[in-house]
Protein backbone atom coordinates (compact mmCIF):
# COMPACT_ATOMS: atom_id res chain seq x y z
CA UNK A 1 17.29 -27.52 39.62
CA UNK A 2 18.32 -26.53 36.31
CA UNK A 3 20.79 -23.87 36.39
CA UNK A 4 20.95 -20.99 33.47
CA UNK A 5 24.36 -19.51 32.91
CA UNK A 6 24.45 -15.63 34.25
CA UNK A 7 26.40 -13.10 32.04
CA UNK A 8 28.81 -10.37 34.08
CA UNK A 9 30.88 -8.01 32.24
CA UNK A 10 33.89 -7.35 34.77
CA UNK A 11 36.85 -5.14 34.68
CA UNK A 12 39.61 -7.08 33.88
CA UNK A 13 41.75 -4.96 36.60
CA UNK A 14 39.06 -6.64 39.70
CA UNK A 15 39.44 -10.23 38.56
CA UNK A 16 42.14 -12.90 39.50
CA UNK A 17 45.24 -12.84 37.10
CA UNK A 18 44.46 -16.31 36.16
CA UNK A 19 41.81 -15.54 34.26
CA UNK A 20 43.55 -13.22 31.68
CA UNK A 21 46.47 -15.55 31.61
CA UNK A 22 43.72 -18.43 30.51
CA UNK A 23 43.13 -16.10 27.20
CA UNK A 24 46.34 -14.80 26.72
CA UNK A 25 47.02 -19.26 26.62
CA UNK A 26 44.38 -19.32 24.22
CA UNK A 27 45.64 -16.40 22.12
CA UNK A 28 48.69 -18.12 21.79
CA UNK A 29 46.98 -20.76 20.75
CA UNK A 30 44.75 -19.57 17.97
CA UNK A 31 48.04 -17.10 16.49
CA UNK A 32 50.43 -20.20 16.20
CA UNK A 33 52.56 -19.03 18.91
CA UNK A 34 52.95 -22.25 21.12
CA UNK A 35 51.75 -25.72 19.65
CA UNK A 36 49.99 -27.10 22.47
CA UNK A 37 48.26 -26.39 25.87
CA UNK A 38 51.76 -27.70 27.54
CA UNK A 39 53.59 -24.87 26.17
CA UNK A 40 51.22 -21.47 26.38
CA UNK A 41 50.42 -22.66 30.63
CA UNK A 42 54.26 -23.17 30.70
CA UNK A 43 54.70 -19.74 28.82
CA UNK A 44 52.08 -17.72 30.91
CA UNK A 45 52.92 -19.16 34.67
CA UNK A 46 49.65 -21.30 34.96
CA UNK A 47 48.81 -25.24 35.43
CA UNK A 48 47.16 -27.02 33.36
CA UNK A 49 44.40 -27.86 35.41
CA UNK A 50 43.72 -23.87 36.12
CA UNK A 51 43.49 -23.06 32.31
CA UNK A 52 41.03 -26.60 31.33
CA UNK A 53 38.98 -25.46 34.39
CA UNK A 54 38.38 -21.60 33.22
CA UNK A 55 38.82 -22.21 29.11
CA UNK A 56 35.49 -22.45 28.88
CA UNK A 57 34.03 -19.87 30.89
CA UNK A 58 36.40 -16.76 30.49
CA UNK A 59 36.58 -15.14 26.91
CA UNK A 60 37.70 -11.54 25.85
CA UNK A 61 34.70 -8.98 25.58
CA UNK A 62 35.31 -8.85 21.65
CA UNK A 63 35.07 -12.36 21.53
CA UNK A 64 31.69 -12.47 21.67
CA UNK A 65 31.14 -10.80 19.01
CA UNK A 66 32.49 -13.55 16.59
CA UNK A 67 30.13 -15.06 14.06
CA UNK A 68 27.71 -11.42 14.56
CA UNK A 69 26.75 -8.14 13.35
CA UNK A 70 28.41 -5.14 15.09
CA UNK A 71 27.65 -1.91 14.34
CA UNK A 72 30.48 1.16 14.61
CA UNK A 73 30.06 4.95 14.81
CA UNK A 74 32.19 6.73 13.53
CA UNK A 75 33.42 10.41 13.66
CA UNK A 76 35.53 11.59 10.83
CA UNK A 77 37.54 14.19 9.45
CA UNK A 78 36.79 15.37 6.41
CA UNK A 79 39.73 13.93 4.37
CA UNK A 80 39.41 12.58 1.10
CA UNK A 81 39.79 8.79 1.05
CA UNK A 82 39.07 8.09 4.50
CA UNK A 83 36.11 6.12 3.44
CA UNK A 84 38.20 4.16 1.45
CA UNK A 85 40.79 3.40 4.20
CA UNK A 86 38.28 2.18 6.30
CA UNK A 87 36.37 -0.25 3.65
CA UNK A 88 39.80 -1.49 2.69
CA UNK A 89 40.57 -2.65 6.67
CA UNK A 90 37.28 -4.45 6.01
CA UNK A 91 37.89 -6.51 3.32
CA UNK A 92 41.05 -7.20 4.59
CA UNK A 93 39.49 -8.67 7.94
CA UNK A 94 37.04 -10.56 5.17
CA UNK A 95 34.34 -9.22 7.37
CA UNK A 96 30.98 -8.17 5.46
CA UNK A 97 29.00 -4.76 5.33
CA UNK A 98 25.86 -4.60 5.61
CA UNK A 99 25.12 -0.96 5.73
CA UNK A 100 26.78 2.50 5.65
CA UNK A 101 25.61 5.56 6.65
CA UNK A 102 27.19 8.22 6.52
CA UNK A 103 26.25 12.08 7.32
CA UNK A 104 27.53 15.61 4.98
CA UNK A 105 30.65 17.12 6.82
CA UNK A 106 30.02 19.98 8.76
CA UNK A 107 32.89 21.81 10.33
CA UNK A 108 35.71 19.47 8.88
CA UNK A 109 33.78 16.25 10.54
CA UNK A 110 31.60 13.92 9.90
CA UNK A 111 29.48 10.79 11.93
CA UNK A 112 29.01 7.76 10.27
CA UNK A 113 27.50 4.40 10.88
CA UNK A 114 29.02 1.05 9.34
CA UNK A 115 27.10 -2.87 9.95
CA UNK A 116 29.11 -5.37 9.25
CA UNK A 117 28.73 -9.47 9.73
CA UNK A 118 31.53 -10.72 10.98
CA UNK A 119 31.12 -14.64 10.39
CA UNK A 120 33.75 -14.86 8.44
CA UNK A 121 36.17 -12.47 9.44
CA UNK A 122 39.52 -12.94 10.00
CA UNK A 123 40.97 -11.69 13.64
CA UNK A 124 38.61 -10.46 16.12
CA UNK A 125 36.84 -7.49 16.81
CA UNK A 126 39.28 -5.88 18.84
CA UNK A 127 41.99 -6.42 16.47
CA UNK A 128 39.94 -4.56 13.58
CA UNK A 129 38.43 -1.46 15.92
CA UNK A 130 42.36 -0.97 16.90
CA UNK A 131 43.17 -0.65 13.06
CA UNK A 132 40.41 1.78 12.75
CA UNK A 133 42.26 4.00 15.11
CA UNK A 134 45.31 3.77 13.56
CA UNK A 135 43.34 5.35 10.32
CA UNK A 136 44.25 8.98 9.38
CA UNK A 137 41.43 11.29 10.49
CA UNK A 138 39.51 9.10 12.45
CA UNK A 139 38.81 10.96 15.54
CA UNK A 140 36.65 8.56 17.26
CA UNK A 141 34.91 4.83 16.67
CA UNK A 142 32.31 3.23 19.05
CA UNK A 143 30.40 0.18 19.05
CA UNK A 144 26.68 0.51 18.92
CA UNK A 145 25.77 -2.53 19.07
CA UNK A 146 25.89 -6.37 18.72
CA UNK A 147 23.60 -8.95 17.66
């Protein structure tokens, strides 16, 4: 029988610990932190046979969004140069827009809509909502979708 792979998307708070301490090895990993496998399962409190039997089945949610197109909504105060703010996180994650959209203010806010690729980007797509945040006047961002 051939067996398809089934998709959950899980809580992190329900799941065994090992399984966020598999990415946090592979975080480690991808940032430079620790040079090999040895040292991030050593670091994290995990054998080695624990992380090579879950490192290919447990990934962040943002992960999977590597290599796609997202699409964020945004609301925003109406504050000059907040466009600008936000474009410039973009290029600095090297990610790609596709479209903007973006609504007249009314009542100090506006909603707007960015697409971007993210192929090529730099970090993942956690990292770069998070910086969004951190943006002056950005009262809220969601993801729309992913393809």
């Amino acid at each position: 029988m051939n067996e398809q792979h089934r998709y959950y998307l899980v809580d992190a708070s329900v799941l065994p610990e090992v399984f966020g301490k598999v990415i946090e090895v592979k975080k480690l990993l991808e940032m430079g932190k620790v040079k090999t496998i040895n040292e991030g399962v050593e670091r994290v409190g995990i054998s080695r046979s624990a992380y090579y039997k879950y490192k290919d089945a447990v990934f962040p949610f943002f992960e999977l969004s590597q290599g796609k197109i997202i699409t964020l909504f945004f609301i925003l105060e109406d504050i000059p140069g907040i466009l600008s703010n936000i474009l410039n996180v973009i290029a600095d994650y090297k990610a790609s827009i596709l479209t903007i959209n973006q609504n007249i203010p009314i009542n100090g806010t506006a909603n707007m809509t960015i697409s971007i690729r993210t192929g090529n980007m730099k970090g993942d797509s956690e990292a770069l909502v998070d910086e969004f945040k951190g943006i002056e006047g950005v009262k809220k961002i969601d993801i729309l979708a992913r393809e």
